[in-house]
N, C-alpha and C. Protein backbone atom coordinates (compact mmCIF):
# COMPACT_ATOMS: atom_id res chain seq x y z
N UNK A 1 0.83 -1.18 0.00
CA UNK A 1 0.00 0.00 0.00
C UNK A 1 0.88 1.25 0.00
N UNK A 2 1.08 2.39 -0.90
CA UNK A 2 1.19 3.58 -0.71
C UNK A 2 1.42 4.08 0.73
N UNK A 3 2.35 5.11 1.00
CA UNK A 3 2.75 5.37 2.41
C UNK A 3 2.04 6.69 2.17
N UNK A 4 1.08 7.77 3.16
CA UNK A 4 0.77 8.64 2.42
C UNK A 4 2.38 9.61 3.92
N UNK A 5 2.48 10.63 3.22
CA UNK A 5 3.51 10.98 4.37
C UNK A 5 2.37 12.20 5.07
N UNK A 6 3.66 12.27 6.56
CA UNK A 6 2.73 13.29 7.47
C UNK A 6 1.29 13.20 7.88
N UNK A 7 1.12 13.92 8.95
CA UNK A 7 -0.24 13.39 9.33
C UNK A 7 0.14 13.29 10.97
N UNK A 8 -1.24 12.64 11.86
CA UNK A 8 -1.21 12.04 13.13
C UNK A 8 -1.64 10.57 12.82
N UNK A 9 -1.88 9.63 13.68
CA UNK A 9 -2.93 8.69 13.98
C UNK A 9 -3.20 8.10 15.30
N UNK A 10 -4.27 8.15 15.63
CA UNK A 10 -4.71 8.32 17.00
C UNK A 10 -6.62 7.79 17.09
N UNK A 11 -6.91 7.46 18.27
CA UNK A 11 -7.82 7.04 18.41
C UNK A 11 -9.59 7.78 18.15
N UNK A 12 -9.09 8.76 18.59
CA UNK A 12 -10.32 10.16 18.41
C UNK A 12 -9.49 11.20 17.27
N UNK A 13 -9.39 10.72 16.32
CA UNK A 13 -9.07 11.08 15.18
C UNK A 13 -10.01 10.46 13.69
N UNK A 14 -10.17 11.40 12.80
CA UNK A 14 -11.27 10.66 11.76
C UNK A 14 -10.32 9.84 10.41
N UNK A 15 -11.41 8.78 10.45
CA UNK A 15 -10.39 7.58 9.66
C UNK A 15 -11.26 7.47 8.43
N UNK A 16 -10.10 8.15 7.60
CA UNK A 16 -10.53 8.03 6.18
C UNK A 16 -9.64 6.81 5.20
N UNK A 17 -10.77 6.03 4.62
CA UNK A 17 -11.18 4.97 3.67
C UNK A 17 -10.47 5.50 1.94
N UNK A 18 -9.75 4.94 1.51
CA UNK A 18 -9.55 4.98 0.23
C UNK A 18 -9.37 4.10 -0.51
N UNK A 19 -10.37 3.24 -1.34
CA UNK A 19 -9.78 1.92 -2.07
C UNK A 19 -10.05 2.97 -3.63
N UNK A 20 -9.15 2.46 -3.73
CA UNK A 20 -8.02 2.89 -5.08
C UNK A 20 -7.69 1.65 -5.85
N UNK A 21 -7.87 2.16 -7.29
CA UNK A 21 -7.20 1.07 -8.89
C UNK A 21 -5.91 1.40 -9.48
N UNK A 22 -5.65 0.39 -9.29
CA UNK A 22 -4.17 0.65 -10.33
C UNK A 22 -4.23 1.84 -11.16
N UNK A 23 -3.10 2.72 -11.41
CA UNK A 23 -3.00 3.12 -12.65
C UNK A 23 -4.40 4.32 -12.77
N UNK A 24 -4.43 5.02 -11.70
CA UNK A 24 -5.80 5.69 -11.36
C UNK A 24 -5.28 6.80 -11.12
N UNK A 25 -5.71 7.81 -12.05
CA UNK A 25 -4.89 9.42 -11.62
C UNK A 25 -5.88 10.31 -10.75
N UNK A 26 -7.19 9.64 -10.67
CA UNK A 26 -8.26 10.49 -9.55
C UNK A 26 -7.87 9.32 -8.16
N UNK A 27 -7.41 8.76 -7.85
CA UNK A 27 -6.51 7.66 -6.54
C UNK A 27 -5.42 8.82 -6.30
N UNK A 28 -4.90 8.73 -6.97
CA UNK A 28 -3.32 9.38 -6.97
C UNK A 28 -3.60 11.22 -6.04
N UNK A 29 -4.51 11.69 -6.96
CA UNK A 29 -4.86 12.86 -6.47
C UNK A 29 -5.45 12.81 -4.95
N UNK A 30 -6.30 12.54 -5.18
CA UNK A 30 -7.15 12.26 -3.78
C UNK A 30 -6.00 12.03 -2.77
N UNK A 31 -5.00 11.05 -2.64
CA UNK A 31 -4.13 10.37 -1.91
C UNK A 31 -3.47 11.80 -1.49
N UNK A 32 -2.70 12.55 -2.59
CA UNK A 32 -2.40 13.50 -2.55
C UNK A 32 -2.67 14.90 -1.59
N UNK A 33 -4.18 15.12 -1.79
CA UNK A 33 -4.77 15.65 -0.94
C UNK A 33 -5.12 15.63 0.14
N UNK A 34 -5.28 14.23 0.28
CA UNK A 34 -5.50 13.54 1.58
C UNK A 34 -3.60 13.46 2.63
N UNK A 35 -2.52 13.76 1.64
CA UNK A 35 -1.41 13.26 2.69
C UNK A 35 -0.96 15.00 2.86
N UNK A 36 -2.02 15.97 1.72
CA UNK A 36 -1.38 17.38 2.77
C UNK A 36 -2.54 17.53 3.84
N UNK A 37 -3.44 17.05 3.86
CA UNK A 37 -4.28 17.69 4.56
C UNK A 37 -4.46 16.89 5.98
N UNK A 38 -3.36 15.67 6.20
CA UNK A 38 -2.65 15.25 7.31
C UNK A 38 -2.07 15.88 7.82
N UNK A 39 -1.01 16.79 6.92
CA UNK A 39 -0.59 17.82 7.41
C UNK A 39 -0.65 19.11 8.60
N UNK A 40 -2.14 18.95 8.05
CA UNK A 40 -2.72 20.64 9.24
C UNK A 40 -3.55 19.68 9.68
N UNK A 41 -4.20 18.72 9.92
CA UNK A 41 -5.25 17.94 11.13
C UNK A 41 -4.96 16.76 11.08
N UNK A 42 -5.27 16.36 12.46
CA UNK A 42 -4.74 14.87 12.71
C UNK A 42 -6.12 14.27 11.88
N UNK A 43 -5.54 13.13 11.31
CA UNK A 43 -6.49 12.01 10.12
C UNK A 43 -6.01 10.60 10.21
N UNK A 44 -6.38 9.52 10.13
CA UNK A 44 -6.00 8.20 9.61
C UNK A 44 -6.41 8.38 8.39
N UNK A 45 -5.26 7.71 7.38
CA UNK A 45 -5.84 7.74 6.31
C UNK A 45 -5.05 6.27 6.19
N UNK A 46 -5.93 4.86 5.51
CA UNK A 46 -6.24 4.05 5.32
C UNK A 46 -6.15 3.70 3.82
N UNK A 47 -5.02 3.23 3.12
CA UNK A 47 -5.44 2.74 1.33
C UNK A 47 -5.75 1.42 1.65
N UNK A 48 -6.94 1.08 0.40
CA UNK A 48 -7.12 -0.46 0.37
C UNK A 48 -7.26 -0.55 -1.47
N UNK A 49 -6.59 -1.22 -2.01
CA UNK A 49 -6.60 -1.57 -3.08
C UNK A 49 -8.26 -2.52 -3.72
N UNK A 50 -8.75 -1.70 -4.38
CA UNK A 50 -10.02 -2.22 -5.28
C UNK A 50 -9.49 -3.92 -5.79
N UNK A 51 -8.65 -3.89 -6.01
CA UNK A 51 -8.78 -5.76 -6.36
C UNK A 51 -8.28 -6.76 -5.17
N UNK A 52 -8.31 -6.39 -3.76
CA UNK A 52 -8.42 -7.07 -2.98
C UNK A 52 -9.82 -7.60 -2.22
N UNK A 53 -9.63 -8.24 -1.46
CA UNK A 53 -11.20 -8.59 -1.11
C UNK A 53 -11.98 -7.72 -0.83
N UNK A 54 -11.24 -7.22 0.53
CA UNK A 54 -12.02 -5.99 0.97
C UNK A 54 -12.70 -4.60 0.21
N UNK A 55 -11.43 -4.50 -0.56
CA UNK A 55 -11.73 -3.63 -1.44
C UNK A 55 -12.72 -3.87 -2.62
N UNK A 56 -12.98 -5.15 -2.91
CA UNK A 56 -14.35 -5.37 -3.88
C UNK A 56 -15.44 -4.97 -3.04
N UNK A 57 -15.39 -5.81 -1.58
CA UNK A 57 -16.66 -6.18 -0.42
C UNK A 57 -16.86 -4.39 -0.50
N UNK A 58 -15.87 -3.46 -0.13
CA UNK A 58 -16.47 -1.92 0.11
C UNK A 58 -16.93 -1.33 -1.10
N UNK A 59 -16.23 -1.78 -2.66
CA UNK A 59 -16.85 -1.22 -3.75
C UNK A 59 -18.33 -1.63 -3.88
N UNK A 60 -18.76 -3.04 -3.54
CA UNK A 60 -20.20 -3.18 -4.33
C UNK A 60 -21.17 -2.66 -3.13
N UNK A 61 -20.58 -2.87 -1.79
CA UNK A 61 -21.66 -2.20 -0.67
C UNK A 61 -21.70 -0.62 -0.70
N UNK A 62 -21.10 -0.09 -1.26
CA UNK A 62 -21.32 1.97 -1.51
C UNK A 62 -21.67 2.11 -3.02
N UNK A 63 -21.56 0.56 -4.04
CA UNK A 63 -22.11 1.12 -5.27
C UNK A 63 -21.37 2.02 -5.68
N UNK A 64 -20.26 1.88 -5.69
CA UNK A 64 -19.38 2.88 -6.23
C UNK A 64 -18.98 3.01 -7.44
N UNK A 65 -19.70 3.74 -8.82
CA UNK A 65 -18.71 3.53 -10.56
C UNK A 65 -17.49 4.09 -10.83
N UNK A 66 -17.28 4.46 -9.76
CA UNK A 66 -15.49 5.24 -9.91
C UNK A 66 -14.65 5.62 -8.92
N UNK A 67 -13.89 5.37 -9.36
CA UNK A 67 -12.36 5.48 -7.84
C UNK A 67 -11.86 6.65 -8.49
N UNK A 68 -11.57 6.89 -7.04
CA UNK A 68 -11.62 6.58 -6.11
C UNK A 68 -12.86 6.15 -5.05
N UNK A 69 -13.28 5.33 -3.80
CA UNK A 69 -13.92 5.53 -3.18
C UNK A 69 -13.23 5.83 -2.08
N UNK A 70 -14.26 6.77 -1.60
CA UNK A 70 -13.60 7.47 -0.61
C UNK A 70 -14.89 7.37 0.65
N UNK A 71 -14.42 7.15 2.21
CA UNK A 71 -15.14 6.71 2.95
C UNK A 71 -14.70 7.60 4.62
N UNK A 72 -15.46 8.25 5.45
CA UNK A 72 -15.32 9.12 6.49
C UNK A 72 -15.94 8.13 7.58
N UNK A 73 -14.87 6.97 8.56
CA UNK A 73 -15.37 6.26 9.45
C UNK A 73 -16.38 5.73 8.70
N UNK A 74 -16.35 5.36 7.83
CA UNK A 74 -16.92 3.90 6.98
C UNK A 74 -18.39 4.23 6.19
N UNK A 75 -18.28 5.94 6.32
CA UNK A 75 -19.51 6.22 5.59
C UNK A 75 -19.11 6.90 4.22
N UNK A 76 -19.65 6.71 3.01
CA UNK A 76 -19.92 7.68 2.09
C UNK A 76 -19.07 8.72 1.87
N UNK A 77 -18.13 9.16 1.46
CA UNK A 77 -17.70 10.42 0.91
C UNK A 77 -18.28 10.75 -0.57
N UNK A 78 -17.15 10.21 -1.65
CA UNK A 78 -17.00 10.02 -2.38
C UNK A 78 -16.74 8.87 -3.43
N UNK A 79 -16.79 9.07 -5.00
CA UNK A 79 -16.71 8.29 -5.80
C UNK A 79 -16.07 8.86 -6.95
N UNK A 80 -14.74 8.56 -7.70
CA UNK A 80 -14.23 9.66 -8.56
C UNK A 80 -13.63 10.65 -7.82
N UNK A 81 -13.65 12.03 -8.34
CA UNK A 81 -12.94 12.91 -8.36
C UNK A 81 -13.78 13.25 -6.82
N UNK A 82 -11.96 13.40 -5.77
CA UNK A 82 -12.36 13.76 -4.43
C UNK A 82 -12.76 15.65 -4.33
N UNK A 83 -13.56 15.71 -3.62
CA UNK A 83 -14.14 17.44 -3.58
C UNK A 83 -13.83 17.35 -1.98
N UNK A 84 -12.77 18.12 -2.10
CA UNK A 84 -12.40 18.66 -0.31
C UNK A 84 -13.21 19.40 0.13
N UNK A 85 -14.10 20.42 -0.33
CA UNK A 85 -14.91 20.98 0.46
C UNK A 85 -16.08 20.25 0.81
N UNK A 86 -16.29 19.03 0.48
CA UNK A 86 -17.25 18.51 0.87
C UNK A 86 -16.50 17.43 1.78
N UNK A 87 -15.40 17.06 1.92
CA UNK A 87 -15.02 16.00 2.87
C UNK A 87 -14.72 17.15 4.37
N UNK A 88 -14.02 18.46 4.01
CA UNK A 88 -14.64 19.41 5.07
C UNK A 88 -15.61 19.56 5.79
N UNK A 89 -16.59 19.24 4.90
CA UNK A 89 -18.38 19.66 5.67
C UNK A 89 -18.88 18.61 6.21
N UNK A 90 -18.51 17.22 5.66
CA UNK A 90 -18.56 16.11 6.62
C UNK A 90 -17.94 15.94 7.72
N UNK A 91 -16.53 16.31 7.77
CA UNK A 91 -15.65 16.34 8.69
C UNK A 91 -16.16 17.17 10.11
N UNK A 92 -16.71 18.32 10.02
CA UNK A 92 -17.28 19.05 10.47
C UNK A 92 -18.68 18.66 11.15
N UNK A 93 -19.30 17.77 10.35
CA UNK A 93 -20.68 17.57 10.76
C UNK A 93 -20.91 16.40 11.48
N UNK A 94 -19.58 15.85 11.63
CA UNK A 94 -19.18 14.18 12.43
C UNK A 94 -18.39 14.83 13.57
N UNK A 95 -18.54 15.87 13.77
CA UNK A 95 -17.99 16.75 15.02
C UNK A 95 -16.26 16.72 15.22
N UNK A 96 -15.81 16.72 13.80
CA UNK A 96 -14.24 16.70 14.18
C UNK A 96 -13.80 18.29 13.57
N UNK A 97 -13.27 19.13 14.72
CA UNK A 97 -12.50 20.06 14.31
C UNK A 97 -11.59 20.35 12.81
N UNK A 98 -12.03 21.58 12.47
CA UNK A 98 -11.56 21.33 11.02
C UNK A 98 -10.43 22.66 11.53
N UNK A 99 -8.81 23.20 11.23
CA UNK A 99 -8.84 24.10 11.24
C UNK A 99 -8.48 24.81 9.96
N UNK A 100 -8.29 26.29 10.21
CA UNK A 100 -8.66 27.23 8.96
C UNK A 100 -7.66 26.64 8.23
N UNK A 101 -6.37 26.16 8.11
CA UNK A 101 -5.49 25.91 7.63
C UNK A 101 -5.90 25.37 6.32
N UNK A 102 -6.83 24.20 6.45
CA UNK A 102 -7.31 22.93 5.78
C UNK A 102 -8.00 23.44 4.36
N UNK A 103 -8.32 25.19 5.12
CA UNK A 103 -9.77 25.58 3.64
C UNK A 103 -8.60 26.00 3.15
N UNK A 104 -8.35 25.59 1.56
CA UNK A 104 -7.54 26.72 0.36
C UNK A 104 -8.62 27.07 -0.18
């Protein structure tokens, strides 16, 4: 699995889900985004590869047609192209501190 760099991981911290395809430039990005935005708030961030088990078992249970899938403590983010302001507003609405840093 991909190392994403920087970040925390910790128990009361929000654990974000990424099963990702080979050879996937909306994976790549997302990952991307996801290892600066470890950066300014503590996150788990979690890759699971789409052709492993798990990673099929989470693609057909979210119905997902495009990877990335992306998952906030095992719910729903995204599918395809990741939108940070909306993993913000979740982040936020699952009661985890967002700080200003995070909004570009």
């Amino acid at each position: 699995m991909p190392d994403i760099p920087g970040g925390f991981d910790g128990a009361d911290t929000p654990r974000i889900t990424v099963v990702r395809s080979p050879a996937c430039h909306q994976c790549d990005s997302a990952l991307r985004t996801l290892g600066w935005l470890r950066n300014v708030m503590p996150m788990r961030v979690d890759v699971v590869e789409a052709t492993s088990d798990d990673g099929a078992r989470l693609v057909a249970e979210h119905r997902a047609p495009m990877s990335p899938l992306v998952l906030l403590d095992g719910e729903f983010v995204s599918s395809g192209k990741l939108r940070t302001g909306r993993l913000l507003d979740l982040l936020r609405a699952h009661g985890y501190t967002v700080p200003l840093e995070a909004i570009r």
